[in-house]
C-alpha atoms as a PDB file:
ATOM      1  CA  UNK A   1       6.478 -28.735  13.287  1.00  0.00           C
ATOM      2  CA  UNK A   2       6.539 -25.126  12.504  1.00  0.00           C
ATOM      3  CA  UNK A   3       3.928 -23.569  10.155  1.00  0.00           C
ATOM      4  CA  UNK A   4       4.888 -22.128   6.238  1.00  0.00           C
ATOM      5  CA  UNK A   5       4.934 -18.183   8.006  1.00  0.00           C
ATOM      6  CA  UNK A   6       6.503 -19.568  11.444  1.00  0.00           C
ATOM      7  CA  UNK A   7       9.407 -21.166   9.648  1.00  0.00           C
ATOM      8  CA  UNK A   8      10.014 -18.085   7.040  1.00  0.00           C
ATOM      9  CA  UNK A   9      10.155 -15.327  10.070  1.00  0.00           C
ATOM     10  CA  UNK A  10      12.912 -17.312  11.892  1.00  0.00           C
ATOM     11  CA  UNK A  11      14.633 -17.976   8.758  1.00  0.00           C
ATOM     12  CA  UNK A  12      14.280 -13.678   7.971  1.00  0.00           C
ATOM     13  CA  UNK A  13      15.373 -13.395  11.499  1.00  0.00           C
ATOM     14  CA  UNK A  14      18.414 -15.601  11.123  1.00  0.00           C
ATOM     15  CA  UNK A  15      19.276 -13.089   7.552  1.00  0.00           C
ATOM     16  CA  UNK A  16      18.796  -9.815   9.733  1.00  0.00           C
ATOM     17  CA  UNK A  17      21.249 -10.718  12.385  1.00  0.00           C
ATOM     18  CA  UNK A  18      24.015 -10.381   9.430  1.00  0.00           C
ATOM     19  CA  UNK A  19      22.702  -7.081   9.158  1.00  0.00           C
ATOM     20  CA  UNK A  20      24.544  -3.718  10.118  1.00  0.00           C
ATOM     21  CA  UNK A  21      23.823  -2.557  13.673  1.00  0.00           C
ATOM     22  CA  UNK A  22      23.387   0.379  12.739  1.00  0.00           C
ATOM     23  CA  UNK A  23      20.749  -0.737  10.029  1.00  0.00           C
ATOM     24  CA  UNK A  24      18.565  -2.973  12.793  1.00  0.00           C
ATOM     25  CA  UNK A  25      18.549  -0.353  15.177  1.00  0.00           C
ATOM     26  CA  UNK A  26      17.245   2.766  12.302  1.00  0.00           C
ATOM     27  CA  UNK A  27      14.631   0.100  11.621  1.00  0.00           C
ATOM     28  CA  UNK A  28      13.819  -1.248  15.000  1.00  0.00           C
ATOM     29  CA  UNK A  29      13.501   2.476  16.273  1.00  0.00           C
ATOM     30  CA  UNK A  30      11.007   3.337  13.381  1.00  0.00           C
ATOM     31  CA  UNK A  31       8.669   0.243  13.550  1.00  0.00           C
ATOM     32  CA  UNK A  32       7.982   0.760  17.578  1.00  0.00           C
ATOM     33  CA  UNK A  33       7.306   4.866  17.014  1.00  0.00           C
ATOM     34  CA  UNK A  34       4.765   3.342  14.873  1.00  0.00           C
ATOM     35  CA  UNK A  35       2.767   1.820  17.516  1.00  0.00           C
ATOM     36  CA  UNK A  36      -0.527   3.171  18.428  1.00  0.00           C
ATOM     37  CA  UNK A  37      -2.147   4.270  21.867  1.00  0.00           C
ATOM     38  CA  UNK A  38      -4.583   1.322  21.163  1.00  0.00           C
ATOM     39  CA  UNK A  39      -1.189  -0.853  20.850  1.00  0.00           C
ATOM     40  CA  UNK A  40      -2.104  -1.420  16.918  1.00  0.00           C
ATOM     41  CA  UNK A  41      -0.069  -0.247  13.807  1.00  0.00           C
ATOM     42  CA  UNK A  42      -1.909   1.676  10.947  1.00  0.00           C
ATOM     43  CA  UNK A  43      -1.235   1.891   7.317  1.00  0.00           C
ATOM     44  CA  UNK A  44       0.124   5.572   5.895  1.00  0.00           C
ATOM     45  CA  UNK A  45      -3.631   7.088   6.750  1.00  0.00           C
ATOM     46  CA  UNK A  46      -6.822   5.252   9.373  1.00  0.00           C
ATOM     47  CA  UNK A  47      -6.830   3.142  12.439  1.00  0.00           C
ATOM     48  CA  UNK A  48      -5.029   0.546  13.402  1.00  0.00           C
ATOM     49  CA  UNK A  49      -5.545  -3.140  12.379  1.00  0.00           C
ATOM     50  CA  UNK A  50      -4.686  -6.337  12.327  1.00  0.00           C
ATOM     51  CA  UNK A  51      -2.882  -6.239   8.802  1.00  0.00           C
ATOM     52  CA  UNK A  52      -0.488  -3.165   9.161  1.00  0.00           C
ATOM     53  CA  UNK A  53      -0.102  -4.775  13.276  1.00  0.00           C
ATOM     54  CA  UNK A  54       1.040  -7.811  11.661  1.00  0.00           C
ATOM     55  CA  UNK A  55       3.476  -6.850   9.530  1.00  0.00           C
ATOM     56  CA  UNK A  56       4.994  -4.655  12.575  1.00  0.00           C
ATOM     57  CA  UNK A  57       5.349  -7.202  14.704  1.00  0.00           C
ATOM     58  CA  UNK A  58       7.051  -9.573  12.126  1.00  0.00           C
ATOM     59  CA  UNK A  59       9.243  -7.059  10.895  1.00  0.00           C
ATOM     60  CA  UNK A  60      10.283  -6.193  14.829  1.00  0.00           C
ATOM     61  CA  UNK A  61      10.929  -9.838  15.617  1.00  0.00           C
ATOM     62  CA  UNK A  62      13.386 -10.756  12.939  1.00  0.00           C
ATOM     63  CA  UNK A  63      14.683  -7.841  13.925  1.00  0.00           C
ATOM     64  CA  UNK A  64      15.019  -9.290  17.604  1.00  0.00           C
ATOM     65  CA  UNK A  65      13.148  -6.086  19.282  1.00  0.00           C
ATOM     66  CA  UNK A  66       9.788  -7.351  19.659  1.00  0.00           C
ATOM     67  CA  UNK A  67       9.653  -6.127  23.468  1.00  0.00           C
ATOM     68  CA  UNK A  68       7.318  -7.718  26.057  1.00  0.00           C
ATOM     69  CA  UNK A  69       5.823  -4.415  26.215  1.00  0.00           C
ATOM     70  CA  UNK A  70       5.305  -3.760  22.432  1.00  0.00           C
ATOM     71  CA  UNK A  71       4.331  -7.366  22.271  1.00  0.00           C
ATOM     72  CA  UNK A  72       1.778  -7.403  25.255  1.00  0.00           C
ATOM     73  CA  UNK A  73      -0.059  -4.190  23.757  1.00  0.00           C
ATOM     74  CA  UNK A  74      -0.079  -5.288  19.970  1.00  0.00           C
ATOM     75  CA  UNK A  75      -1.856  -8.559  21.766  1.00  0.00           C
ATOM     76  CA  UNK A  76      -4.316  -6.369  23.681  1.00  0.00           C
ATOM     77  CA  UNK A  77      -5.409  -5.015  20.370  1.00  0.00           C
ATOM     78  CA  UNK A  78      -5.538  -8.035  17.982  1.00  0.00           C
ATOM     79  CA  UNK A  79      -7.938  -9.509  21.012  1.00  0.00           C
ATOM     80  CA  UNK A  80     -10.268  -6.754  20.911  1.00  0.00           C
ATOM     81  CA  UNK A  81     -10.794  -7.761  17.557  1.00  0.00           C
ATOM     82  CA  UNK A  82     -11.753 -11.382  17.690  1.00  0.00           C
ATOM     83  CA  UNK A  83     -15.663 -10.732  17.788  1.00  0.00           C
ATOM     84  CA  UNK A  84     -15.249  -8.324  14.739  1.00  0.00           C
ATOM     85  CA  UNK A  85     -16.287  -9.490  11.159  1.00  0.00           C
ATOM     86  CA  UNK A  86     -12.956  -9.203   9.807  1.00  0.00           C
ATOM     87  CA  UNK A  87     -12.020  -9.771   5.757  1.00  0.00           C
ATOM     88  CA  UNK A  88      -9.847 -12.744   5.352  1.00  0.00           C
ATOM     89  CA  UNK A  89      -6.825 -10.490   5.005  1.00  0.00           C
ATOM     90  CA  UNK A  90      -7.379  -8.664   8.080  1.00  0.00           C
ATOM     91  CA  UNK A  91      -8.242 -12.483   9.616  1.00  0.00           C
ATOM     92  CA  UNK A  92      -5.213 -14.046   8.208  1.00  0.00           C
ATOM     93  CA  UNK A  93      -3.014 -11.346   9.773  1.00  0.00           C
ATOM     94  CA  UNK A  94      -5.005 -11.263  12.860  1.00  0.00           C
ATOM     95  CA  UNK A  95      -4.061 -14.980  13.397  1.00  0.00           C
ATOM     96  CA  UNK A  96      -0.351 -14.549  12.715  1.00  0.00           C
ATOM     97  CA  UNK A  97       0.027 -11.606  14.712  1.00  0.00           C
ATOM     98  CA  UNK A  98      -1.694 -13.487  17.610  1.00  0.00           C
ATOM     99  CA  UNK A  99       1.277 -16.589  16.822  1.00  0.00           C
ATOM    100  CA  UNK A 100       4.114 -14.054  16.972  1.00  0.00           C
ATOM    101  CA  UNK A 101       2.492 -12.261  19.995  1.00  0.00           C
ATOM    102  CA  UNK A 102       2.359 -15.737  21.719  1.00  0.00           C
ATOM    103  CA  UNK A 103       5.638 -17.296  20.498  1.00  0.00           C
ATOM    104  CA  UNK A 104       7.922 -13.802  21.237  1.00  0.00           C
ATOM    105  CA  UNK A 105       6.709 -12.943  24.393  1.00  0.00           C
ATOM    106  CA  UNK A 106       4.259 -15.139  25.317  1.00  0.00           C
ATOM    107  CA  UNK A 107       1.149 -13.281  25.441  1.00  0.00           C
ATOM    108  CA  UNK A 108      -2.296 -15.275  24.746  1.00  0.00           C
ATOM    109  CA  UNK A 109      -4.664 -13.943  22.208  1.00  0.00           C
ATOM    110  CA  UNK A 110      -6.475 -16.861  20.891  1.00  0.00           C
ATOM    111  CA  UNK A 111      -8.075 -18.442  24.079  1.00  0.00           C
ATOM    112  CA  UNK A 112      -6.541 -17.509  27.668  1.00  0.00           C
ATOM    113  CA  UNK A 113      -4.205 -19.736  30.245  1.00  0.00           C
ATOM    114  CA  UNK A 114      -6.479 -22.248  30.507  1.00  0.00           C
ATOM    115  CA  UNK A 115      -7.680 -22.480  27.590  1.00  0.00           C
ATOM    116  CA  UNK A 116      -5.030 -22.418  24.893  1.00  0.00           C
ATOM    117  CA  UNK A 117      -6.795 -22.470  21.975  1.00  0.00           C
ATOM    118  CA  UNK A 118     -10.460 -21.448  21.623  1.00  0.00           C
ATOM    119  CA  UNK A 119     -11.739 -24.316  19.446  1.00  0.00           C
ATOM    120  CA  UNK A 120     -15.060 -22.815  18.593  1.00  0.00           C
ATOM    121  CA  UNK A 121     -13.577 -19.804  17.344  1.00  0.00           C
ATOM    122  CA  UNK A 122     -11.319 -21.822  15.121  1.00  0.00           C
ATOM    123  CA  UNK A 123     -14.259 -23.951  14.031  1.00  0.00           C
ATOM    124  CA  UNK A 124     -15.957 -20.480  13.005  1.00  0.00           C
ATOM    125  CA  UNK A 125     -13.127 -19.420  11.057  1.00  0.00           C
ATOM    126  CA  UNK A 126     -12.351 -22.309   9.497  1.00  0.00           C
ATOM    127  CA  UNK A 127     -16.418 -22.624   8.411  1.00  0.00           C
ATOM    128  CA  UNK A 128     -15.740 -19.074   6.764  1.00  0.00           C
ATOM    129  CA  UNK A 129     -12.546 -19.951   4.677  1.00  0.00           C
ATOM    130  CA  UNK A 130     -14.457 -23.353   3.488  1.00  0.00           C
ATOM    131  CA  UNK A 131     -17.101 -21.106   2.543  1.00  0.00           C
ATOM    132  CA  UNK A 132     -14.876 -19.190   0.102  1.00  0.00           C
ATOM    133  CA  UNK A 133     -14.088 -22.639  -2.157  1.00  0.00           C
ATOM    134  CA  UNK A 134     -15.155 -22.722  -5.675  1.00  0.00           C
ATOM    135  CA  UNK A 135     -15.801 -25.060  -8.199  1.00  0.00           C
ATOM    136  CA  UNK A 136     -12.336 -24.969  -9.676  1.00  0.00           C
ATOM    137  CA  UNK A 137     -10.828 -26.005  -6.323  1.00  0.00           C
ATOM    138  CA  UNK A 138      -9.402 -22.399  -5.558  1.00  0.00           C
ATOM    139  CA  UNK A 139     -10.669 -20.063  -2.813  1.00  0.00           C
ATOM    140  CA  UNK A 140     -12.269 -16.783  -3.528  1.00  0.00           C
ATOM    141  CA  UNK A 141     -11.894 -13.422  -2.462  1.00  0.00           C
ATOM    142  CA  UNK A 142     -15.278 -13.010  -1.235  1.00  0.00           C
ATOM    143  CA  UNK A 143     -18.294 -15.451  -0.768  1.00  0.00           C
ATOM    144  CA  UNK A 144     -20.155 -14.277  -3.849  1.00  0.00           C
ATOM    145  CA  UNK A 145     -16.695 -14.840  -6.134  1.00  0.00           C
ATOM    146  CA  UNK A 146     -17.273 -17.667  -9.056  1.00  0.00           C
ATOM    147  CA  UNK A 147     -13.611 -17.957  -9.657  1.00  0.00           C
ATOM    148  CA  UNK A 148     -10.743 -18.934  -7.433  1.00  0.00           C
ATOM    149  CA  UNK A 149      -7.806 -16.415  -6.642  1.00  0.00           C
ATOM    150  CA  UNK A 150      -4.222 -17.860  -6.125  1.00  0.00           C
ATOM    151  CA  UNK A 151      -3.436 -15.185  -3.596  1.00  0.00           C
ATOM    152  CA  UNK A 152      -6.418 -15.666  -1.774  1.00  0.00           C
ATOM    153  CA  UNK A 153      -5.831 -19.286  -1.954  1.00  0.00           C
ATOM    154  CA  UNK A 154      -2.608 -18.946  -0.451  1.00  0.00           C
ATOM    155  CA  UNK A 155      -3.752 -16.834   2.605  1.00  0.00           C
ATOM    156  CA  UNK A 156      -6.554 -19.370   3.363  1.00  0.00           C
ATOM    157  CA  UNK A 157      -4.640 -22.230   3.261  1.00  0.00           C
ATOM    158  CA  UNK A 158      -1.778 -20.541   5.463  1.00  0.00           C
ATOM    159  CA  UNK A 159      -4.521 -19.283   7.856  1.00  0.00           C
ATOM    160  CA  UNK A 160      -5.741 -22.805   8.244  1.00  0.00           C
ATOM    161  CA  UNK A 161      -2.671 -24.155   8.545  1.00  0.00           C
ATOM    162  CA  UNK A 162      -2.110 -21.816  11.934  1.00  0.00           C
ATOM    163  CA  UNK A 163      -5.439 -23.218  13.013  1.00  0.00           C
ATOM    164  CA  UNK A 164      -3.775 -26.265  12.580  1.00  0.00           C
ATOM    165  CA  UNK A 165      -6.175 -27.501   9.721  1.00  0.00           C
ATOM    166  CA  UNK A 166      -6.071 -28.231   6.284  1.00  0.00           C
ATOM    167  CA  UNK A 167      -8.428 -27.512   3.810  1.00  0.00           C
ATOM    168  CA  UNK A 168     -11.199 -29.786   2.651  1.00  0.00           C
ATOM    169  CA  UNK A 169     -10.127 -32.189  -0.594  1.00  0.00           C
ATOM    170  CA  UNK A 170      -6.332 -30.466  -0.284  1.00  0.00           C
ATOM    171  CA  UNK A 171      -6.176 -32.629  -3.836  1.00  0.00           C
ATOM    172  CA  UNK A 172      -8.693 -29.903  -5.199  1.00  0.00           C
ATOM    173  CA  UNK A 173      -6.707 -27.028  -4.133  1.00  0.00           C
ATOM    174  CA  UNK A 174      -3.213 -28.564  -6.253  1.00  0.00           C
ATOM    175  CA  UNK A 175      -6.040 -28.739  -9.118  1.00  0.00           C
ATOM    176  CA  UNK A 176      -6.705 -25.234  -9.141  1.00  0.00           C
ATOM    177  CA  UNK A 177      -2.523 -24.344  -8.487  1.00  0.00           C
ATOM    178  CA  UNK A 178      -1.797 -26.550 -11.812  1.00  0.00           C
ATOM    179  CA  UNK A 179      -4.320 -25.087 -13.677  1.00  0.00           C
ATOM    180  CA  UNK A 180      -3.169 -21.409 -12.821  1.00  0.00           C
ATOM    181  CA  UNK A 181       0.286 -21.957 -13.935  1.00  0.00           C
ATOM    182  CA  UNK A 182       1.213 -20.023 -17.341  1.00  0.00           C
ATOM    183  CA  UNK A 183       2.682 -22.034 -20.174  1.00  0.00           C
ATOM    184  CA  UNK A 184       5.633 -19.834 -20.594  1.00  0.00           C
ATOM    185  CA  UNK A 185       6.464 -19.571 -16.908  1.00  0.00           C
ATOM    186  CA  UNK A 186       5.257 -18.085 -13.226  1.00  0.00           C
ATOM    187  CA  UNK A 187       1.597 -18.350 -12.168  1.00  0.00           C
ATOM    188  CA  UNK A 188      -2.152 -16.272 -12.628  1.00  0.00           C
ATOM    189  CA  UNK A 189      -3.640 -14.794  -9.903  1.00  0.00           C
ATOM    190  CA  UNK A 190      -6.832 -15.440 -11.598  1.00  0.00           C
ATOM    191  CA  UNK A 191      -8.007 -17.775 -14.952  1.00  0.00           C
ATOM    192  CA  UNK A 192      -8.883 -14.645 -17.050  1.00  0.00           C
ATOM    193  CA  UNK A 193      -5.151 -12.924 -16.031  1.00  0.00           C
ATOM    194  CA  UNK A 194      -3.244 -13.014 -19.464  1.00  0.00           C
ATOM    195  CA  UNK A 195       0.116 -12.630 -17.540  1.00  0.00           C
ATOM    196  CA  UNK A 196       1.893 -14.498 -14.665  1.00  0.00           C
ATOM    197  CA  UNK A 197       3.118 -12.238 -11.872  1.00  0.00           C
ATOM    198  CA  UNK A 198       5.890 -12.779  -9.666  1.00  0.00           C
ATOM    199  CA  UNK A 199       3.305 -12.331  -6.488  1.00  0.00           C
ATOM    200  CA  UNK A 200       0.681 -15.246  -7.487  1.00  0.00           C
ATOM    201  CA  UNK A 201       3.864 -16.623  -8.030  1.00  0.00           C
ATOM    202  CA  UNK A 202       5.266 -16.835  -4.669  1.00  0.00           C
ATOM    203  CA  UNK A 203       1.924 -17.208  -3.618  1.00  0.00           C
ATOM    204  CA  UNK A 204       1.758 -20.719  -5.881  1.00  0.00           C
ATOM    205  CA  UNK A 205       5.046 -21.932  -4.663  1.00  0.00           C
ATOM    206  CA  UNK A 206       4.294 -20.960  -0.748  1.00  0.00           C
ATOM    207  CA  UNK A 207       0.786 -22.886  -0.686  1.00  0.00           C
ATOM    208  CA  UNK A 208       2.481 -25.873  -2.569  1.00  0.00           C
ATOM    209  CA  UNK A 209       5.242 -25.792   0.066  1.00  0.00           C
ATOM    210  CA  UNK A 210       2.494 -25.470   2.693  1.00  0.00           C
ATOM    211  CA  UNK A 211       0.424 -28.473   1.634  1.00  0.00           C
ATOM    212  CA  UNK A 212       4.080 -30.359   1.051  1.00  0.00           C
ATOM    213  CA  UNK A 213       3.695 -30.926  -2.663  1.00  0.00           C
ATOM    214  CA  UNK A 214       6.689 -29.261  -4.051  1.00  0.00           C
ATOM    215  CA  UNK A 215       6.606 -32.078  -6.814  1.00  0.00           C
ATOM    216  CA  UNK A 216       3.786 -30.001  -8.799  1.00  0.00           C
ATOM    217  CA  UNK A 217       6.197 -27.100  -9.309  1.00  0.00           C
ATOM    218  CA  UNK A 218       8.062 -26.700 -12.546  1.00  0.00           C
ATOM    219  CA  UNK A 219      11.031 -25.454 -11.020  1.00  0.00           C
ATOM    220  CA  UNK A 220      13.214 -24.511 -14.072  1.00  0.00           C
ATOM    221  CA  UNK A 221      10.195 -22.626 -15.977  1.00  0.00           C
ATOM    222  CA  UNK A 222       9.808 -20.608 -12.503  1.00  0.00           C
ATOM    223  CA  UNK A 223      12.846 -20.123 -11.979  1.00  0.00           C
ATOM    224  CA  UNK A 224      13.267 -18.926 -15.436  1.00  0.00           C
ATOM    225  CA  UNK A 225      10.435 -16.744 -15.141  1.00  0.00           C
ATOM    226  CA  UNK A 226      11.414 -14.843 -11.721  1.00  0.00           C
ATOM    227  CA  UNK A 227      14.646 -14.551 -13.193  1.00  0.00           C
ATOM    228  CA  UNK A 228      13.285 -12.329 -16.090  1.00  0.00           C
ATOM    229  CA  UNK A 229      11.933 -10.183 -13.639  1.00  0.00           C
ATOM    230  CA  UNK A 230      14.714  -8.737 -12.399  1.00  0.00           C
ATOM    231  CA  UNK A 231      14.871  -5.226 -13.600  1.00  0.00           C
ATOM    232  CA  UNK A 232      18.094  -3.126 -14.654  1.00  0.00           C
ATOM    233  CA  UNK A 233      17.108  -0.951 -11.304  1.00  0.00           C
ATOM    234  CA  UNK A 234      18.211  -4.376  -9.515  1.00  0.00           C
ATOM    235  CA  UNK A 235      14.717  -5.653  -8.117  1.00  0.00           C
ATOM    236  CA  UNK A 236      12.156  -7.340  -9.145  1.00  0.00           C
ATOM    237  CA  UNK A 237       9.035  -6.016 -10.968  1.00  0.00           C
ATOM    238  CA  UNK A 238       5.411  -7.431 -10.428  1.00  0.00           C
ATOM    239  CA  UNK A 239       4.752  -8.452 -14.365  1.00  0.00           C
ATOM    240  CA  UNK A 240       6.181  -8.158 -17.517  1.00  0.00           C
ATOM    241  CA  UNK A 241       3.857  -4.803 -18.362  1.00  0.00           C
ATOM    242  CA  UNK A 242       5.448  -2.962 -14.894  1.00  0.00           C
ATOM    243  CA  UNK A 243       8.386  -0.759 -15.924  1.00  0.00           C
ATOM    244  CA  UNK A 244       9.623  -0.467 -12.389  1.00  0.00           C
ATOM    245  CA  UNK A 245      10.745  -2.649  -9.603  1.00  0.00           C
ATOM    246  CA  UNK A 246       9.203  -2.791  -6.492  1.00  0.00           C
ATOM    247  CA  UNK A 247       9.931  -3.984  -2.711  1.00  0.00           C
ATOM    248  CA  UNK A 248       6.976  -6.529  -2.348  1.00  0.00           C
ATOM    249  CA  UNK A 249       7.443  -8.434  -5.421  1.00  0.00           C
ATOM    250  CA  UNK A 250      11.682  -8.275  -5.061  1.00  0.00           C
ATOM    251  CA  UNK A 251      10.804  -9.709  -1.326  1.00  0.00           C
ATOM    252  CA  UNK A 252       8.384 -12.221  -2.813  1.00  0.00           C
ATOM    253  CA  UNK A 253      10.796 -13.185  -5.666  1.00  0.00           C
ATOM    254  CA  UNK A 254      13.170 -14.051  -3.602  1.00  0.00           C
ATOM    255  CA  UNK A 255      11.297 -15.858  -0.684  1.00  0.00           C
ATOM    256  CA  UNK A 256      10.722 -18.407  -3.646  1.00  0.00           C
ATOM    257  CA  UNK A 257      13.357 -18.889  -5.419  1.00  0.00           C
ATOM    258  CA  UNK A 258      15.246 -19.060  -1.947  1.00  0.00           C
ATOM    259  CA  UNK A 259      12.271 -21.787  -1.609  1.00  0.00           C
ATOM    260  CA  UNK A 260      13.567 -23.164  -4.989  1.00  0.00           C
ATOM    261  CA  UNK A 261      16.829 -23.316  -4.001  1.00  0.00           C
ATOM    262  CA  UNK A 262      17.637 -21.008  -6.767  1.00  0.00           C
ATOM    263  CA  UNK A 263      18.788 -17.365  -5.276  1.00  0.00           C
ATOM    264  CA  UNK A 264      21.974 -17.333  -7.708  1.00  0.00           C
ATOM    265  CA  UNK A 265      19.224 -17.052 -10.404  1.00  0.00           C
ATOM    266  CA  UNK A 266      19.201 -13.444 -10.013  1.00  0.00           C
ATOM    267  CA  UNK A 267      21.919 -11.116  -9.077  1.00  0.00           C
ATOM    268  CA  UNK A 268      21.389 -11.136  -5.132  1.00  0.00           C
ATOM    269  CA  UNK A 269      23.747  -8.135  -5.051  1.00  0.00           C
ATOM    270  CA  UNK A 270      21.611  -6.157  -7.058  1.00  0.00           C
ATOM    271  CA  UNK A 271      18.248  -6.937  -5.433  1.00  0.00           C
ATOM    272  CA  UNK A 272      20.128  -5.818  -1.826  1.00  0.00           C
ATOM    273  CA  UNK A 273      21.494  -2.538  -3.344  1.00  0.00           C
ATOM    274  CA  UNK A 274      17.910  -2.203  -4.416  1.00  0.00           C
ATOM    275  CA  UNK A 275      16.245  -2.711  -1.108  1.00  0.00           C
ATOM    276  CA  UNK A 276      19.239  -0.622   0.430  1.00  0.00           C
ATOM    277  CA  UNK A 277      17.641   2.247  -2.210  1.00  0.00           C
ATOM    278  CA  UNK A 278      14.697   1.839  -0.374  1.00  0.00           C
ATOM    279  CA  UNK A 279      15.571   3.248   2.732  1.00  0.00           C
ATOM    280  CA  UNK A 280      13.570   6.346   4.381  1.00  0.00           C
ATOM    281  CA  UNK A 281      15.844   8.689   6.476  1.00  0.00           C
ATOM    282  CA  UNK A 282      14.965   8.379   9.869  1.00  0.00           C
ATOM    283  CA  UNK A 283      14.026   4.918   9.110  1.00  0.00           C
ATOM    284  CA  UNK A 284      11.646   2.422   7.553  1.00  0.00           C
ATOM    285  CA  UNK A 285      11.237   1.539   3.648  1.00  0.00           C
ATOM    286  CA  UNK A 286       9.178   3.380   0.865  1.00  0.00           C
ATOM    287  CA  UNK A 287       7.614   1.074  -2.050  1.00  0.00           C
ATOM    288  CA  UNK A 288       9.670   1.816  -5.027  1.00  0.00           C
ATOM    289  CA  UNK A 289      11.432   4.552  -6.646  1.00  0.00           C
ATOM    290  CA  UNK A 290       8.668   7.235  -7.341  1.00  0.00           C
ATOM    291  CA  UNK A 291       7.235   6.377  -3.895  1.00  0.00           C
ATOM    292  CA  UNK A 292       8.198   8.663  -0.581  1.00  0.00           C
ATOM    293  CA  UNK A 293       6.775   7.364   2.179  1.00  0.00           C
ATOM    294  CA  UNK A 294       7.436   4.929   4.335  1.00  0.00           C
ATOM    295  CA  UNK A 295       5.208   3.051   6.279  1.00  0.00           C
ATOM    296  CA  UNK A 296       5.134  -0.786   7.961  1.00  0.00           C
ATOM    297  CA  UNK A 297       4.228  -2.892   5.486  1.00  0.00           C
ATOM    298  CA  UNK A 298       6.809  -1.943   2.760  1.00  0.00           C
ATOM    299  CA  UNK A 299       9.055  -1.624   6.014  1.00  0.00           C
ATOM    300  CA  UNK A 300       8.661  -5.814   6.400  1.00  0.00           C
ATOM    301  CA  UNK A 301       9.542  -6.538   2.820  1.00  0.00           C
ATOM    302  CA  UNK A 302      12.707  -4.358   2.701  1.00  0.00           C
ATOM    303  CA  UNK A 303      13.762  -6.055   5.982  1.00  0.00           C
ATOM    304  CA  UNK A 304      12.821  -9.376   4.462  1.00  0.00           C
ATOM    305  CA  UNK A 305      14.955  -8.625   1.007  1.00  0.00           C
ATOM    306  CA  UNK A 306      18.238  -7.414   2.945  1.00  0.00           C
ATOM    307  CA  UNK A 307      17.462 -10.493   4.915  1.00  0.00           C
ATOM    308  CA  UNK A 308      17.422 -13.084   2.596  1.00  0.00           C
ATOM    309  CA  UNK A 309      20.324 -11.532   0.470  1.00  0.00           C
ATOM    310  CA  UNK A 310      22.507 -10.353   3.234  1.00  0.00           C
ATOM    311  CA  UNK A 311      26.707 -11.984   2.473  1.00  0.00           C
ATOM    312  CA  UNK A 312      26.538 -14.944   4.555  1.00  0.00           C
END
């Protein structure tokens, strides 16, 4: 059975392929200039790492030009970082980029031939994540945090679930996602938040889908709520305070209410001419309308919004 992330990226992939030619191929040609010497991807300024590499790789493989050459040197450099304290972001992304690495063109970065998957590191990293937990069933963003973080929460349960674990009392965890959910609609990222936001949103819906407990969701105060983000620009913004849309949260909207079987709750034309607004010349996607630069990361989500609202 496919993981939460595995199962999104070849549903992305099957959106792209209605794409333009022309479009995939801008894109396609952008992401791989992006690659480093070290066979990482960097953000707009520093090295490469595992976060920015990730979000290359996905964004080239729904795009279906993930070569075995691009893929064999991003693999190269997410391995040299396996003995590297890494922040649960950077881990997270480390151990999907290693998945796509190994599932697009079959290059081992977790364990070698013989060994397929290093248990002992898993153990380690699965120790770590445990270590995060928090009395109100959450996980935190750092050892020494008191209060869970549905974002964080999210990443550590999808990180587990590529380990091909589950976290400890899972019961706990749909605790803590019930008790972040706002009364008027859409989910906290944290208990003291006064507003939902669309991304601990999507980050609610994608760990209940994860642990298969799509019964806790409130699906027409959700949907409701994502709805009322869309923004007269056509995407979607992050909160109800945010004047302006932007690419992550428009790509996050949708990935749930595509989850929720709800897409039509929006206008899906809008949100596409939206992401189309995106576009850098020369290729890749900037942020959102006062932004100018493009760079991998916001290059994913645009990819992932013209995905999931390209005509069928």
């Amino acid at each position: 059975m496919l993981s939460y992330l595995q199962d999104l990226t070849l549903r992305l992939a099957a959106g792209a392929a209605r794409l333009d030619d022309s479009v995939r191929q801008t894109h396609a040609g952008w992401l791989a200039l992006q690659q480093r010497a070290d066979g990482g991807f960097a953000g707009r300024e520093g090295e490469s790492d595992p976060y920015y590499t990730a979000f290359a790789l996905r964004g080239l493989w729904i795009l279906d030009a993930l070569t075995p050459q691009i893929g064999q040197s991003a693999a190269a450099f997410l391995k040299s970082r396996l003995d590297r304290r890494e922040g649960i972001v950077d881990l997270i992304s480390l151990i999907f980029g290693a998945a796509i690495c190994e599932m697009a063109v079959d290059a081992q970065v977790i364990g070698d031939d013989d060994d397929r998957f290093d248990t002992q590191w898993a153990d380690n990293v699965t120790a770590l994540l445990e270590s995060l937990r928090t009395d109100d069933g959450g996980f935190a963003k750092s050892p020494e945090g008191r209060a869970g973080s549905t974002y964080q929460t999210f990443l550590s349960v999808l990180c587990l679930e590529l380990l091909g674990r589950r976290p400890d009392q899972p019961e706990r965890v749909l605790q803590f996602l019930d008790s972040q959910a706002h009364p008027e609609g859409g989910y906290l990222e944290i208990r003291a938040a006064k507003r939902a936001g669309v991304n601990p949103t999507a980050a609610a819906i994608g760990t209940l889908k994860t642990l298969g407990a799509m019964d806790h969701v409130d699906r027409s105060a959700t949907i409701e709520f994502l709805a009322e983000m869309q923004s007269d620009e056509g995407g979607l913004t992050a909160n109800t305070r945010i004047p302006f849309a932007d690419l992550l949260s428009s790509c996050t909207g949708m990935i749930t209410l595509v989850d929720l079987d709800a897409a039509d709750a929006v206008d899906v034309a809008a949100v596409r001419r939206y992401a189309e607004s995106m576009q850098a010349d020369g290729g890749g996607f900037t942020g959102f309308a006062l932004d100018h630069i493009a760079d991998v990361e916001y290059t994913f989500y645009g990819l992932a919004t013209l995905a999931l609202t390209a005509p069928k």
